[in-house]
N, C-alpha and C. Protein backbone atom coordinates (compact mmCIF):
# COMPACT_ATOMS: atom_id res chain seq x y z
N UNK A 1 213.22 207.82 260.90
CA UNK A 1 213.67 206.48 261.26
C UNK A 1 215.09 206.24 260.82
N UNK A 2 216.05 205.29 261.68
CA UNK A 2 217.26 205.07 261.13
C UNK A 2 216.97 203.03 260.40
N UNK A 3 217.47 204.02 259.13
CA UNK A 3 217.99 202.36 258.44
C UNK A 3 219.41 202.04 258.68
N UNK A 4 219.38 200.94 258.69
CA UNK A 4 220.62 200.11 258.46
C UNK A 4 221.57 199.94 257.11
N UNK A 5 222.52 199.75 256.54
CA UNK A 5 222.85 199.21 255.87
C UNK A 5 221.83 198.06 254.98
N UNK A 6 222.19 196.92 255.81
CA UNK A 6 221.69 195.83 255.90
C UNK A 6 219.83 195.73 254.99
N UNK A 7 219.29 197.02 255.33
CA UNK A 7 217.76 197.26 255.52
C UNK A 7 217.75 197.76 253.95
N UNK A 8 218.60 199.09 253.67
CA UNK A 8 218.95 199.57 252.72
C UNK A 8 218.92 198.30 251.64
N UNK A 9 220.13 197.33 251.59
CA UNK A 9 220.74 196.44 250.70
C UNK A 9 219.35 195.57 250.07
N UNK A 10 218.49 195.24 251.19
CA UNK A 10 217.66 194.87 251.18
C UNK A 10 216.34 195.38 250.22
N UNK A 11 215.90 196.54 250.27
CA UNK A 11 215.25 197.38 249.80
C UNK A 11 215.66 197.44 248.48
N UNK A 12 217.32 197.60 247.89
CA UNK A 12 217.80 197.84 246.93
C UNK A 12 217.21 196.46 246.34
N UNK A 13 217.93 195.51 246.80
CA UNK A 13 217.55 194.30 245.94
C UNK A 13 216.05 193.72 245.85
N UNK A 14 214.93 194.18 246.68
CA UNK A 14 213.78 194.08 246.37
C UNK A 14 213.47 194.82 244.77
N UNK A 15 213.56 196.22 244.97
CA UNK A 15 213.85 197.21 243.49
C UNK A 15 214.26 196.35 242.70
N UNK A 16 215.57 195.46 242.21
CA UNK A 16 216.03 194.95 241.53
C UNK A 16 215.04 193.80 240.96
N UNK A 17 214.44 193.03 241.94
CA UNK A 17 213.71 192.06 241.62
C UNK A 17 212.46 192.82 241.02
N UNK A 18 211.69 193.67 240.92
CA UNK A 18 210.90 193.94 240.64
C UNK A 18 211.11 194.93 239.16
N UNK A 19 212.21 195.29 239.19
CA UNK A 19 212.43 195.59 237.72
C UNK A 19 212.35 194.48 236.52
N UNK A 20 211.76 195.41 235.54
CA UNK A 20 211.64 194.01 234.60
C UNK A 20 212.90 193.63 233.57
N UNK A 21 212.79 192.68 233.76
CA UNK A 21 214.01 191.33 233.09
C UNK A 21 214.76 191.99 231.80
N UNK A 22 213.38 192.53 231.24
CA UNK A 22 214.03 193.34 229.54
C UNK A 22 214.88 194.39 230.11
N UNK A 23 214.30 195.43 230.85
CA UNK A 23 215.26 196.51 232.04
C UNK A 23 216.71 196.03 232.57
N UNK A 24 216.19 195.28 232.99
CA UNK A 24 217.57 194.95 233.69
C UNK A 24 218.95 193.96 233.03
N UNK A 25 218.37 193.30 232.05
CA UNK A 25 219.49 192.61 230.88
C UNK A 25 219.64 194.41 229.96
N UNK A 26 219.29 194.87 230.15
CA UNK A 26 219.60 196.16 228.96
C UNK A 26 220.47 196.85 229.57
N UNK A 27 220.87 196.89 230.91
CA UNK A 27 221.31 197.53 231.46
C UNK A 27 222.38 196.55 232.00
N UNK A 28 222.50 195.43 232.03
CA UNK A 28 223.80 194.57 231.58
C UNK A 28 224.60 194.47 231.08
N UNK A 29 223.75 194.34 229.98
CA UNK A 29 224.16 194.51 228.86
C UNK A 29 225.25 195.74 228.35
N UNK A 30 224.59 196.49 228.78
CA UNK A 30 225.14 198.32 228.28
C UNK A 30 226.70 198.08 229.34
N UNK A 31 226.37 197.89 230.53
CA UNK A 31 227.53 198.36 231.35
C UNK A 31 227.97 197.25 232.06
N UNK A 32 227.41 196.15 231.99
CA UNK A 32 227.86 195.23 232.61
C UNK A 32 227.77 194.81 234.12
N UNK A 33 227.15 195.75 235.22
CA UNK A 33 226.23 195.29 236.13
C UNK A 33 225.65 196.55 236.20
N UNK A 34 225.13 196.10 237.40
CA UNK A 34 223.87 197.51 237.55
C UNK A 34 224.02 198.32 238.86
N UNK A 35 224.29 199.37 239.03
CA UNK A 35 224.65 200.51 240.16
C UNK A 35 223.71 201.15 240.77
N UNK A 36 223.14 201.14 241.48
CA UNK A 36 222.38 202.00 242.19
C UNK A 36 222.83 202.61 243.67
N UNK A 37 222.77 203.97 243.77
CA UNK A 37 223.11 204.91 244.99
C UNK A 37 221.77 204.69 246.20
N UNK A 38 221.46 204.16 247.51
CA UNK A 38 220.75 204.38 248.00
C UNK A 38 220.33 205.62 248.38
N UNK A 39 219.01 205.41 248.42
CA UNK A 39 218.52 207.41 248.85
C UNK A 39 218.70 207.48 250.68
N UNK A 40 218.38 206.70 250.56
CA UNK A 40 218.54 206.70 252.20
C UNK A 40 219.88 206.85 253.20
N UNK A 41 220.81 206.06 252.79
CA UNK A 41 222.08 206.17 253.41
C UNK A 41 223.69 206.30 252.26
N UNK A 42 222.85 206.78 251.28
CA UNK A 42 224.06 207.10 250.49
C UNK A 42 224.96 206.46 250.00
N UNK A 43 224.55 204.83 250.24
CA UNK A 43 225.66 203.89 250.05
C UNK A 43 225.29 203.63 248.47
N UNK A 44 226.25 203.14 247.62
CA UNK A 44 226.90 202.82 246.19
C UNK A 44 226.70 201.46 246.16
N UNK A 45 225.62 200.43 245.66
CA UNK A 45 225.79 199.24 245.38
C UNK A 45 226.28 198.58 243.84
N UNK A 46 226.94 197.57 243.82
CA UNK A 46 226.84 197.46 242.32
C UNK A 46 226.79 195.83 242.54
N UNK A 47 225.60 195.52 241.85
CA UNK A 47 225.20 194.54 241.19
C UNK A 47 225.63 193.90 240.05
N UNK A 48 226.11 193.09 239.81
CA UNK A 48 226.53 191.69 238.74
C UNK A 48 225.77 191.12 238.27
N UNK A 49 226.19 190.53 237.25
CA UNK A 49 225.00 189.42 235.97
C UNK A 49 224.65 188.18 237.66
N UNK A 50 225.47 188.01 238.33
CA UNK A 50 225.71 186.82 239.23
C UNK A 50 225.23 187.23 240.58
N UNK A 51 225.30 188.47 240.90
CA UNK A 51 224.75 189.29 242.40
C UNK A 51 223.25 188.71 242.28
N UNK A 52 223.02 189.33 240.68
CA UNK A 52 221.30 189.11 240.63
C UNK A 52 220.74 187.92 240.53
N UNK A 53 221.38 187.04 239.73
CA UNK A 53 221.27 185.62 239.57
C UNK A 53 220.82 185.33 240.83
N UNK A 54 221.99 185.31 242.03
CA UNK A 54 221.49 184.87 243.20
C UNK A 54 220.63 185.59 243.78
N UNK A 55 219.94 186.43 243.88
CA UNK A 55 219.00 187.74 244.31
C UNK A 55 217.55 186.55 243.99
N UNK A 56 217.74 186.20 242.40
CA UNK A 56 216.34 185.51 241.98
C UNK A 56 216.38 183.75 242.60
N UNK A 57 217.78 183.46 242.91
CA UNK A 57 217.48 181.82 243.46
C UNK A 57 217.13 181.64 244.61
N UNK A 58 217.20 183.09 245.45
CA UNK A 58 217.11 183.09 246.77
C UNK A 58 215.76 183.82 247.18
N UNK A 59 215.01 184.72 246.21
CA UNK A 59 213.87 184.91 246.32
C UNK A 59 213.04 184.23 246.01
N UNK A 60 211.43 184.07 246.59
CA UNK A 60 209.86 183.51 245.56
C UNK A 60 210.13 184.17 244.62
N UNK A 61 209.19 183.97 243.72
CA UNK A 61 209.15 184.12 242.48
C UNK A 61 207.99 185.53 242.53
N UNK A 62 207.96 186.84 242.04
CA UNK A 62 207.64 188.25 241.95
C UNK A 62 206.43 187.87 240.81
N UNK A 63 205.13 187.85 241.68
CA UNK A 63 203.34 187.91 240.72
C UNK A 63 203.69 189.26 240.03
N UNK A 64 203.28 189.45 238.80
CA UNK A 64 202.61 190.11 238.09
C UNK A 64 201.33 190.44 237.87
């Protein structure tokens, strides 16, 4: 199947939301946003204290 960009970014920031909070402030923390390479189309995202912020105001809220 071909992904998109768009589909990718998407996917990435689902991942993001579903990482947990302690994970992902540690990794803030350390480097100051968070990088991930898609497997799929090879693209380089980098995430901000503020990328994610809005990631969580714009998503429901992730059941445990």
């Amino acid at each position: 199947g071909r992904f998109t960009r768009r589909s990718s970014k998407e996917r990435i920031s689902q991942a993001l939301l579903h990482l947990g909070e302690k994970e992902r402030n540690g990794i803030l923390a350390e480097a100051g946003l968070v990088a991930i390479d898609c497997q799929f189309c090879g693209q380089h995202y980098r995430f901000t204290r503020g990328d994610i912020q809005q990631l969580f105001d714009e998503s429901p809220p992730v059941l445990h």
